[in-house]
Protein backbone atom coordinates (compact mmCIF):
# COMPACT_ATOMS: atom_id res chain seq x y z
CA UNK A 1 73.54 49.34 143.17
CA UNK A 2 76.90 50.88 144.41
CA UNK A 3 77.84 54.20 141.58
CA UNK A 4 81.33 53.73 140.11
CA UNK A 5 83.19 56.89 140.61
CA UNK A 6 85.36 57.98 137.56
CA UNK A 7 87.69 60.59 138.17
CA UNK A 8 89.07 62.72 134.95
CA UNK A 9 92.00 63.74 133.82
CA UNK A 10 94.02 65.56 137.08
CA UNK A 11 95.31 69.19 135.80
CA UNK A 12 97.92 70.61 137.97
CA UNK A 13 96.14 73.73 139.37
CA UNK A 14 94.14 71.65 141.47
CA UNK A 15 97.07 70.61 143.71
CA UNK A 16 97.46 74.36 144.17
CA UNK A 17 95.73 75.33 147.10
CA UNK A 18 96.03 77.14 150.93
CA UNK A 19 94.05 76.91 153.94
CA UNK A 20 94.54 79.92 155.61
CA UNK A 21 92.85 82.06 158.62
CA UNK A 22 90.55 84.81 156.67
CA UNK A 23 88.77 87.91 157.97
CA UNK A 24 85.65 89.61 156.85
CA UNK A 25 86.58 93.19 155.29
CA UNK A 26 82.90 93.93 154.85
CA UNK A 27 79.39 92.35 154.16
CA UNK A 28 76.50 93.43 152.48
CA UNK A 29 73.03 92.30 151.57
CA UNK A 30 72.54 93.21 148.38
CA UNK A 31 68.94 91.71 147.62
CA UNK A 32 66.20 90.34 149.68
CA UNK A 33 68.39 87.46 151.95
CA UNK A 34 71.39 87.86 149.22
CA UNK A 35 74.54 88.87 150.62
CA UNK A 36 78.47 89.67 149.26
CA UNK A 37 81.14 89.07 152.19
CA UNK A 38 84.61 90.00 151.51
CA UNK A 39 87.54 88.39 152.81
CA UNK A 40 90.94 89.81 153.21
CA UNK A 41 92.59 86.30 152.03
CA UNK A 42 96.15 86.99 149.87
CA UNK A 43 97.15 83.64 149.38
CA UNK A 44 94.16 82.16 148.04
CA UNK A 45 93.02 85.57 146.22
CA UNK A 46 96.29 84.89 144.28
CA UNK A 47 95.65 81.95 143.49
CA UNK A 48 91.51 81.40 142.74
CA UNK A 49 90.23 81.88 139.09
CA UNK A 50 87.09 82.22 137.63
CA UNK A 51 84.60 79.24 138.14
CA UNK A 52 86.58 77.58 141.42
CA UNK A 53 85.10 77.62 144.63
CA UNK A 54 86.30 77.81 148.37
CA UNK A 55 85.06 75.50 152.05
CA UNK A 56 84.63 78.02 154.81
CA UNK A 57 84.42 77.14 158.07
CA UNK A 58 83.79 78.49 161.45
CA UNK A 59 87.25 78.27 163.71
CA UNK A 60 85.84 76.35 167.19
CA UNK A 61 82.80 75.78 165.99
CA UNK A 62 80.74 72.83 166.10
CA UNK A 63 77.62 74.19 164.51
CA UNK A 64 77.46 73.85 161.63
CA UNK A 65 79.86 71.24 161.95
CA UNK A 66 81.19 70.83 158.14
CA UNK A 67 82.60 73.21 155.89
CA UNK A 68 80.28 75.17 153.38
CA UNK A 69 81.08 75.62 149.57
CA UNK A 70 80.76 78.92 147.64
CA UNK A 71 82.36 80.16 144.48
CA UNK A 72 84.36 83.13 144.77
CA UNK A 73 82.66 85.89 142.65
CA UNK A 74 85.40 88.38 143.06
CA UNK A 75 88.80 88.96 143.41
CA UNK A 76 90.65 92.81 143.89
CA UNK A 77 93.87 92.71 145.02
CA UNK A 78 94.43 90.44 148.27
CA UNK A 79 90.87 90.32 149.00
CA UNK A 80 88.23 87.96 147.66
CA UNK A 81 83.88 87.95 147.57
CA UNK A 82 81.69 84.83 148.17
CA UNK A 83 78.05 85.97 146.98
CA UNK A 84 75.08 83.52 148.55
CA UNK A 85 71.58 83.43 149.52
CA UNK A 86 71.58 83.25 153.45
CA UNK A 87 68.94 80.24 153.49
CA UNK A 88 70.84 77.79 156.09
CA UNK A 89 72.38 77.77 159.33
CA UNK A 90 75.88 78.40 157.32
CA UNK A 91 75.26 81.02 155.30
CA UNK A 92 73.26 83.01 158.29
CA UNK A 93 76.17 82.82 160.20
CA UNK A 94 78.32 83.71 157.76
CA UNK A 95 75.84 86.67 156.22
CA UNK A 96 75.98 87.61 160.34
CA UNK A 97 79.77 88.09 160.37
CA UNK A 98 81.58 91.56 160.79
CA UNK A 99 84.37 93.33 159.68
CA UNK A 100 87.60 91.83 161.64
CA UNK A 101 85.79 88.38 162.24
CA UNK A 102 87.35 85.15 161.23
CA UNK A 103 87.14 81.91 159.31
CA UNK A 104 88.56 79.85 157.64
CA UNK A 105 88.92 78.87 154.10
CA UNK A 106 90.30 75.86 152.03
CA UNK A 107 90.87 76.69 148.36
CA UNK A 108 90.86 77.07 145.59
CA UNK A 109 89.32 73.96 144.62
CA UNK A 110 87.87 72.75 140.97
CA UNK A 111 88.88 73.30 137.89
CA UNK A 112 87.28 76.46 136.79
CA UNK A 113 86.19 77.72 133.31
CA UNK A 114 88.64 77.32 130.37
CA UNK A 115 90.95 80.05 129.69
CA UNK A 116 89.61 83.06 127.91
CA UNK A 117 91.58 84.64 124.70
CA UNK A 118 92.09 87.96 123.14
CA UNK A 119 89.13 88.64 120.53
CA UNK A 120 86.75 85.14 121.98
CA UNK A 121 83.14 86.31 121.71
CA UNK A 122 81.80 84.39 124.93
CA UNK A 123 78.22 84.21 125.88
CA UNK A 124 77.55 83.89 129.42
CA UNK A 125 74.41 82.63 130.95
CA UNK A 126 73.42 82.89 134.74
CA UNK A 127 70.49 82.12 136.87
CA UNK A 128 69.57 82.09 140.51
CA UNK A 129 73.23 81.78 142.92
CA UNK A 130 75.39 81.26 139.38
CA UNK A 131 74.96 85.51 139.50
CA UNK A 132 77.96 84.72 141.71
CA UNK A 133 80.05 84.90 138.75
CA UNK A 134 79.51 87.74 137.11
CA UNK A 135 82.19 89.74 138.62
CA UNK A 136 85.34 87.13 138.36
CA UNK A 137 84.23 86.19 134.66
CA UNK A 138 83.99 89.57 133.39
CA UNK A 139 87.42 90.79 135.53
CA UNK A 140 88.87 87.38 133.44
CA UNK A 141 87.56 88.81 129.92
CA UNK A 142 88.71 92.00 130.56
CA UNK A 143 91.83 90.92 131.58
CA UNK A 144 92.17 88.63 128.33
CA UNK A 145 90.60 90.73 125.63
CA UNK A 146 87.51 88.36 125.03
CA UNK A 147 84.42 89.65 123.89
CA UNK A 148 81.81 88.57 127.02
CA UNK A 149 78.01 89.02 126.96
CA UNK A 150 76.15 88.27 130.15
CA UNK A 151 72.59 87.24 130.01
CA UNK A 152 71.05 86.97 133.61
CA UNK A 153 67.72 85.43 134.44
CA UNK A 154 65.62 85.55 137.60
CA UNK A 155 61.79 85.11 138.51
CA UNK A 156 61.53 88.82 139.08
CA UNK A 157 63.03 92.43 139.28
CA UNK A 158 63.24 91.28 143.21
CA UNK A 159 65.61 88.51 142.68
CA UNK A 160 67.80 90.32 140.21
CA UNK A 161 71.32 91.24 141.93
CA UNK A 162 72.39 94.75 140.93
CA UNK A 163 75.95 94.54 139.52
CA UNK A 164 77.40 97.87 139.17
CA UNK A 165 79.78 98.61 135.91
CA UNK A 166 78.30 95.27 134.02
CA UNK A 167 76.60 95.20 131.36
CA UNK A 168 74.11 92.75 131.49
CA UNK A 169 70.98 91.17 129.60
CA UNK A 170 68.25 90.52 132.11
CA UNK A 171 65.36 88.24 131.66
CA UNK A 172 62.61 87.61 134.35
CA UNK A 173 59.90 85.08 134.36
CA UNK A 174 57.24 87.74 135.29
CA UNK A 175 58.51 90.52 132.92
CA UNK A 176 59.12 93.17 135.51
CA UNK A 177 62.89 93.74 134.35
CA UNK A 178 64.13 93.07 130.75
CA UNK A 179 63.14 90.34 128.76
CA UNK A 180 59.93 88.69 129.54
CA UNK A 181 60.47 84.91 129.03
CA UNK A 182 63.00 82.92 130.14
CA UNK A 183 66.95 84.09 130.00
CA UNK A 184 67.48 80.59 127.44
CA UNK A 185 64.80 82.08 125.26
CA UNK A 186 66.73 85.59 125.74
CA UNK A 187 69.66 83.86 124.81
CA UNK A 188 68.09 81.95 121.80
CA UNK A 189 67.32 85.39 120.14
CA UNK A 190 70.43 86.74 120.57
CA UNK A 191 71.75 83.41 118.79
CA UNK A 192 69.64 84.09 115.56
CA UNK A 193 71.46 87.83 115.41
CA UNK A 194 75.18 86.64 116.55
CA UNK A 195 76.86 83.35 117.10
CA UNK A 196 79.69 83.28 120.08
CA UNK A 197 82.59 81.05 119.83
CA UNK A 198 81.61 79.53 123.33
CA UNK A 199 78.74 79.91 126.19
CA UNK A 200 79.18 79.58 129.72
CA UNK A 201 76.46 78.29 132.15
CA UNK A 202 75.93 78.56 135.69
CA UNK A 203 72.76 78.22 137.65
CA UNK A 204 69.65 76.05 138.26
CA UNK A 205 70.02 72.31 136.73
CA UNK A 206 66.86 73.05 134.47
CA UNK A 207 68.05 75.98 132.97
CA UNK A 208 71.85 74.21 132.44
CA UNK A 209 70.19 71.18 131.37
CA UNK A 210 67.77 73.27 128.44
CA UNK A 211 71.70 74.64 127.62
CA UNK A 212 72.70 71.34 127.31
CA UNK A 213 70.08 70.19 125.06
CA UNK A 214 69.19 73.52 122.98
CA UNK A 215 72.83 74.75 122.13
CA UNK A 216 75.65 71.91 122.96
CA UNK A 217 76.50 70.54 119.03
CA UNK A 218 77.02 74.25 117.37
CA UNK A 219 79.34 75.51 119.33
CA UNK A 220 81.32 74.39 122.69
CA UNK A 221 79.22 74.37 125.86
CA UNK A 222 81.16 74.57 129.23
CA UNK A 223 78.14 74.45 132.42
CA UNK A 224 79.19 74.66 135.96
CA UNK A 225 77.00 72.37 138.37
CA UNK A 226 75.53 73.57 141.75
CA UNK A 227 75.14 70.39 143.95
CA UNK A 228 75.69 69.42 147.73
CA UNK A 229 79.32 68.92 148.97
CA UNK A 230 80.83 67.82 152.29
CA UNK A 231 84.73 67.78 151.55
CA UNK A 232 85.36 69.47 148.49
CA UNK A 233 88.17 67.22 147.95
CA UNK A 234 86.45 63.71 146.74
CA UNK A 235 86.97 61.96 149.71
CA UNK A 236 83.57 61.64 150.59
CA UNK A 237 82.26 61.23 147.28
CA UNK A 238 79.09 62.66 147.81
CA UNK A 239 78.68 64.84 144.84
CA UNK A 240 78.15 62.60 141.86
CA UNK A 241 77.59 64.29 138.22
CA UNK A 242 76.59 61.29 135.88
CA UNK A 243 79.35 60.55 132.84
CA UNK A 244 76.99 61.06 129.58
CA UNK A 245 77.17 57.67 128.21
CA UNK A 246 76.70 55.74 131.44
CA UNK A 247 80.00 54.74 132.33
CA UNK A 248 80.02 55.85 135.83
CA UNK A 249 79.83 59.34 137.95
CA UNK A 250 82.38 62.20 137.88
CA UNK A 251 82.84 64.30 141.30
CA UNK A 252 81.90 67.58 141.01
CA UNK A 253 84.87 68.87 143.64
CA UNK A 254 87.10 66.99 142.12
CA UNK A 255 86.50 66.85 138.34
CA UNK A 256 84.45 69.75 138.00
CA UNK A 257 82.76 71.61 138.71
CA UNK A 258 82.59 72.98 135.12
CA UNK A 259 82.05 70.23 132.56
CA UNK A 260 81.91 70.45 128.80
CA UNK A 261 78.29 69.72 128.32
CA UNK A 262 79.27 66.67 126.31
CA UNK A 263 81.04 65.02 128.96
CA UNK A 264 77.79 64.36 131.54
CA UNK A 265 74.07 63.93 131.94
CA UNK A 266 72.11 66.30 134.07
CA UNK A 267 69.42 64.72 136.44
């Protein structure tokens, strides 16, 4: 059975993008096959906020042949950070790259997270790659005035990223750093003590999808969805998110990929 593809609303800052010719500043590893690359890349630096993402390819290269997606985790000044486990051809190239090397990259693309405002007590809830964020969404609150508190959730201390100058709740599986549980039943204690006006999700489906179910209904829920894409731009179509009541299939490029966790059903 062919999937209908229904596209939402179209909100102006996704026309506003660049491709431009980026070079690698530096680029660390800053866990166990986790690395940070930073791009000297002013046009799309000004233009990225939190929760979009980029394509990077490789100029003249066939191999891989299509362009990779990452969200940008940082942005300082004309320079912005894509932060991703180097477990594919892509992202070993890319985690191979050295200062003064290029690529290029197509963004910003997505919608992002809604805007942030002065006094908003926001709970923020990552897990596995959606660490990404943790620099760009606490830059935004800062920048704003919200009130943001970062729970951060791993299977152990070894697959925790350090993030210098955050303060952060961790919670791993095995109990080696912070809480010893899961970072939703971190976050569910914290609930009991103080409600936030909004959480913010990014990470593995099952721990957006216990979000979803555990805390969407008291309060808005906004989750950003990690799944395959080829263009970034819908043409392909190959990242379906399913609409919640069965009408159809959002894109995640194009209509995401951060969703109010009313609007779709995780599978």
């Amino acid at each position: 059975m062919s999937k209908q593809i229904l596209t939402g609303p179209v909100r102006p800052e996704h026309e506003v993008r660049a491709i431009e010719t980026a070079t690698v500043v530096n680029n660390h590893e800053v866990a166990e096959e986790v690395f940070i690359t930073k791009f000297h890349s002013p046009v799309i630096a000004r233009l990225v906020k939190a929760g979009q993402f980029v394509m990077v390819s490789f100029p003249g290269c066939f191999d891989p042949l299509l362009a990779r997606a990452f969200s940008v985790s940082d942005v300082q000044g004309k320079n912005l950070s894509l932060f991703y486990s180097a477990v594919g051809k892509g992202t070993r190239r890319l985690s191979k790259l050295r200062k003064g090397d290029a690529v290029t990259i197509n963004g910003p693309l997505g919608n992002g997270f809604p805007k942030l405002s002065k006094g908003e007590r926001v709970y923020v809830v990552l897990g596995g790659s959606g660490a990404a964020l943790v620099p760009i969404l606490c830059r935004s609150a800062k920048r704003s005035g919200a009130k943001m508190t970062v729970f951060y959730g791993a299977r152990t201390k070894r697959h925790l990223v350090a993030f210098k100058n955050h303060k952060i709740h961790h919670a791993t599986d095995d109990g080696s750093k912070g809480y010893h549980g899961t970072v939703i039943n971190l976050l569910r204690e914290h609930f009991e003590e103080e409600r936030p006006d909004k959480i913010f999700g990014c990470g593995p489906t099952p721990m957006l999808a216990a979000l979803q179910r555990d805390f969407d209904g008291d309060l808005p829920v906004y989750i950003s969805v990690e799944t395959p894409m080829a263009c970034g731009m819908g043409f392909c179509q190959g990242c379906p998110v399913k609409i919640y009541d069965g009408r159809g299939y959002f894109l995640a490029c194009k209509d995401g990929p951060v969703f109010n966790a009313k609007e779709i059903e995780l599978e």
